[in-house]
C-alpha atoms as a PDB file:
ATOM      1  CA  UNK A   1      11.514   8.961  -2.558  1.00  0.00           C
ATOM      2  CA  UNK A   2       9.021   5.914  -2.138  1.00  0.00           C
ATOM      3  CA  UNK A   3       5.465   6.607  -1.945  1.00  0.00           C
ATOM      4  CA  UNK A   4       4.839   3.605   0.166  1.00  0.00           C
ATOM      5  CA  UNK A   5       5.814   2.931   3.511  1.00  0.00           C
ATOM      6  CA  UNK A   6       5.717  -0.447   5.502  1.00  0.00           C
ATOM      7  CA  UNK A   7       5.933  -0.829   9.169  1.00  0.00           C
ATOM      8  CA  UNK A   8       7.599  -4.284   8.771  1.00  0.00           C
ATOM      9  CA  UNK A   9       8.856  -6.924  11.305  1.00  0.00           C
ATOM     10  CA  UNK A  10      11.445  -9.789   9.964  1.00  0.00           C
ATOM     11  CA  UNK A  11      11.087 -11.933  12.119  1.00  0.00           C
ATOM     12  CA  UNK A  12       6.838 -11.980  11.006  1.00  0.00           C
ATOM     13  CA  UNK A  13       6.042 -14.313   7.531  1.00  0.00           C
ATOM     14  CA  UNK A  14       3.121 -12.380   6.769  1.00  0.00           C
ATOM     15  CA  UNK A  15       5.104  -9.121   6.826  1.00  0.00           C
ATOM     16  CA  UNK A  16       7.905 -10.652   4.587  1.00  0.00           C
ATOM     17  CA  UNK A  17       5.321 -12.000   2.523  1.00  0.00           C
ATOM     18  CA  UNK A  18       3.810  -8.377   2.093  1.00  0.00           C
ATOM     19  CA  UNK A  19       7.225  -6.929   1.092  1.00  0.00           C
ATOM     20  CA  UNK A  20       8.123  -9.635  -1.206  1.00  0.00           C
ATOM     21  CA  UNK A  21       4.869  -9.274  -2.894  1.00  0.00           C
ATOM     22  CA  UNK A  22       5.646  -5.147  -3.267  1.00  0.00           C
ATOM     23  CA  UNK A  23       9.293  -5.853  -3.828  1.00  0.00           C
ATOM     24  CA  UNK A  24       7.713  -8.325  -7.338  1.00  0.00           C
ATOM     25  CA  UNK A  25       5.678  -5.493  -8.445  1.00  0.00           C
ATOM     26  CA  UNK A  26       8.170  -3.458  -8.358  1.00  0.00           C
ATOM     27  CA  UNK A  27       7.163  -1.019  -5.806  1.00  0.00           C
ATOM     28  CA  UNK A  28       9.619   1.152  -3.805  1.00  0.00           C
ATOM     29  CA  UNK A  29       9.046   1.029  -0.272  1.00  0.00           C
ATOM     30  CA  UNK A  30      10.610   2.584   2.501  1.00  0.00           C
ATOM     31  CA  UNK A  31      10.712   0.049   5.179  1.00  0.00           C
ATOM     32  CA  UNK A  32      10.385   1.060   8.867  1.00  0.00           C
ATOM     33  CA  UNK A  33      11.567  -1.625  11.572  1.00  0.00           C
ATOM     34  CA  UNK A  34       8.478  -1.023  13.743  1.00  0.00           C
ATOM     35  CA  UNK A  35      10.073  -2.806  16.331  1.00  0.00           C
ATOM     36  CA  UNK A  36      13.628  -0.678  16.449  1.00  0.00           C
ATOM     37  CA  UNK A  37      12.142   2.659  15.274  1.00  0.00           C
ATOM     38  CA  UNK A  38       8.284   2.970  16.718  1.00  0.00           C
ATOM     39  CA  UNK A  39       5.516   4.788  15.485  1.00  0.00           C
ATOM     40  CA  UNK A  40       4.999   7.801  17.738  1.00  0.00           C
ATOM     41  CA  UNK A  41       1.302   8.686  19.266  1.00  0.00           C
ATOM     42  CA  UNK A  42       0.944  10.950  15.923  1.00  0.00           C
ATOM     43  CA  UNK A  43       1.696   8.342  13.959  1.00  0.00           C
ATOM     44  CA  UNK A  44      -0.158   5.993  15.357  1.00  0.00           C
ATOM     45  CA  UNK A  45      -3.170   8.091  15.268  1.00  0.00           C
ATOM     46  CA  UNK A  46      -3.276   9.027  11.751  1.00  0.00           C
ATOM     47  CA  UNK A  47      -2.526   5.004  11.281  1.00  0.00           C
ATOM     48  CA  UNK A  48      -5.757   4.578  12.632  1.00  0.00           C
ATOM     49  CA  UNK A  49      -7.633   7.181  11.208  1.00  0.00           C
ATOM     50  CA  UNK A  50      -6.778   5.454   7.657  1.00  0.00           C
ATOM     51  CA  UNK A  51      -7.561   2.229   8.990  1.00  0.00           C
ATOM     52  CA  UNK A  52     -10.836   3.728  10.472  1.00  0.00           C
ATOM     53  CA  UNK A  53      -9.951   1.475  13.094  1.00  0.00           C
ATOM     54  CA  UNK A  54      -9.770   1.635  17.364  1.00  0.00           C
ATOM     55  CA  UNK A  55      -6.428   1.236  18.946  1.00  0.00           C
ATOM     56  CA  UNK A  56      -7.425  -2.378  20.475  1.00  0.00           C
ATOM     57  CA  UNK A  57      -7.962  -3.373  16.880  1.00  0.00           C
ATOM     58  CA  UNK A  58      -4.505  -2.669  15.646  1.00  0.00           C
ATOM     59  CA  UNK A  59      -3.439  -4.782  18.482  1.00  0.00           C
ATOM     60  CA  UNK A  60      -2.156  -7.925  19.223  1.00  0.00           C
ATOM     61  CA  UNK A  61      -4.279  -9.618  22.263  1.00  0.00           C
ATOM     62  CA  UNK A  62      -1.996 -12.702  22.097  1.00  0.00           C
ATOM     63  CA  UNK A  63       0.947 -10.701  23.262  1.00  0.00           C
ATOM     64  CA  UNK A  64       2.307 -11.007  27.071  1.00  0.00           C
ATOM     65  CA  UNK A  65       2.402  -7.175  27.099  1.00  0.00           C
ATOM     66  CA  UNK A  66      -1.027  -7.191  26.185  1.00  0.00           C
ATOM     67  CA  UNK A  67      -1.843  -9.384  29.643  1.00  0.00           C
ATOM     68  CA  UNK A  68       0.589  -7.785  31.632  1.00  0.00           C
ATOM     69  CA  UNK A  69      -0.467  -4.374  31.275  1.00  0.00           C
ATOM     70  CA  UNK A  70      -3.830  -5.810  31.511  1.00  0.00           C
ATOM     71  CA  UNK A  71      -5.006  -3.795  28.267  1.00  0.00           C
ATOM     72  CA  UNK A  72      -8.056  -5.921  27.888  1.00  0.00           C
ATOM     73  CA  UNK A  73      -9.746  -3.166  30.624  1.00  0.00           C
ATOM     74  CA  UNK A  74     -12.581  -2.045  29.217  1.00  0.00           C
ATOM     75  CA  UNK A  75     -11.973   1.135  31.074  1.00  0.00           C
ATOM     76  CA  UNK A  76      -8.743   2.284  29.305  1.00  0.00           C
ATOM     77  CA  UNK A  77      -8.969   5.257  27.493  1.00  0.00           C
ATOM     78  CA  UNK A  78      -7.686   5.328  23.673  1.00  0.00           C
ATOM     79  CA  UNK A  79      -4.814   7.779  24.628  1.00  0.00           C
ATOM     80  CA  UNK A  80      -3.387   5.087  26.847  1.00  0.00           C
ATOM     81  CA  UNK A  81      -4.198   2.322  24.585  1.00  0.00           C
ATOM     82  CA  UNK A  82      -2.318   3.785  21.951  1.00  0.00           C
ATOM     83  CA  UNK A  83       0.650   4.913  24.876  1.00  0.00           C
ATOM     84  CA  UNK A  84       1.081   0.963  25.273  1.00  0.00           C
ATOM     85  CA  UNK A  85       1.467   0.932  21.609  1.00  0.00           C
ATOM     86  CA  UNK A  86       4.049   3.451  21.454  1.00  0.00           C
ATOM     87  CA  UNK A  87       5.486   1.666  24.804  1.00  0.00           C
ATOM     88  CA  UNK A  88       5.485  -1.882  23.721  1.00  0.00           C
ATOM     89  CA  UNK A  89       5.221  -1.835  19.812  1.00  0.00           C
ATOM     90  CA  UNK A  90       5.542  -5.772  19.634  1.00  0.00           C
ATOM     91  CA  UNK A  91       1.681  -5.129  20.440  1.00  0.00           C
ATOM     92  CA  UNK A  92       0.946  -3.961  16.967  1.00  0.00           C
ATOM     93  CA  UNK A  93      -0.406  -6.436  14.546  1.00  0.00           C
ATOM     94  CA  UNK A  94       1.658  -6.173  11.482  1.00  0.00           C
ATOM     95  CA  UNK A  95       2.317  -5.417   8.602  1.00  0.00           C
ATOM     96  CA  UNK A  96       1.073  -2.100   8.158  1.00  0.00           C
ATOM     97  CA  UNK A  97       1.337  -0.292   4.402  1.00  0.00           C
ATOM     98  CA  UNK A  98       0.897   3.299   3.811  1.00  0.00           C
ATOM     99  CA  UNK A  99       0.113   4.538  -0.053  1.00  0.00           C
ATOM    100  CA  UNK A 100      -1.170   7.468  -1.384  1.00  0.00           C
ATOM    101  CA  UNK A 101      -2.737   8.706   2.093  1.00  0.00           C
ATOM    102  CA  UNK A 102      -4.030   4.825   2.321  1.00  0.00           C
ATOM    103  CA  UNK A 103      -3.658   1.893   4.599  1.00  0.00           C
END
């Protein structure tokens, strides 16, 4: 079973580029299609605990979503910043690799 794990888009260069560049080096990944299987709350949290990042971070501010929710509210807690994630999970920059209990 692969050790590393990549939250990957297809339709996103840079996340091709990431798992052609894995793929080279011979790494097995298991691929997760972010977009038709998204990361749950849990998942999302331990995402950014690895990161040490905060949930507006890991997003994507360019994003419609992002405007239409109006997620740029300085008032929104983290549980419902990461709840837009889980909701809209074209909001999540990509591509995200997991190894070894790393990001």
């Amino acid at each position: 079973m692969p050790k590393t794990t990549i939250y990957h888009n297809p339709r996103c260069s840079k996340s091709r580029q990431t798992l052609e560049l894995l793929d080279t080096h011979g790494i097995e990944v298991n691929i997760i299609e972010y977009l038709k299987t998204p990361p749950g709350i849990e998942q999302l949290e331990e995402i950014l605990k690895l990161l040490n990042m905060q949930p507006r971070e890991l997003m994507r501010t360019s994003e419609s979503a992002y405007k239409d929710n109006a997620l740029d509210d300085p008032g929104l807690s983290r549980e419902q910043l990461i709840q837009a994630m889980v909701d809209h999970p074209g909001l999540i920059q990509r591509p995200i690799v997991l190894n070894k209990g790393k990001a």
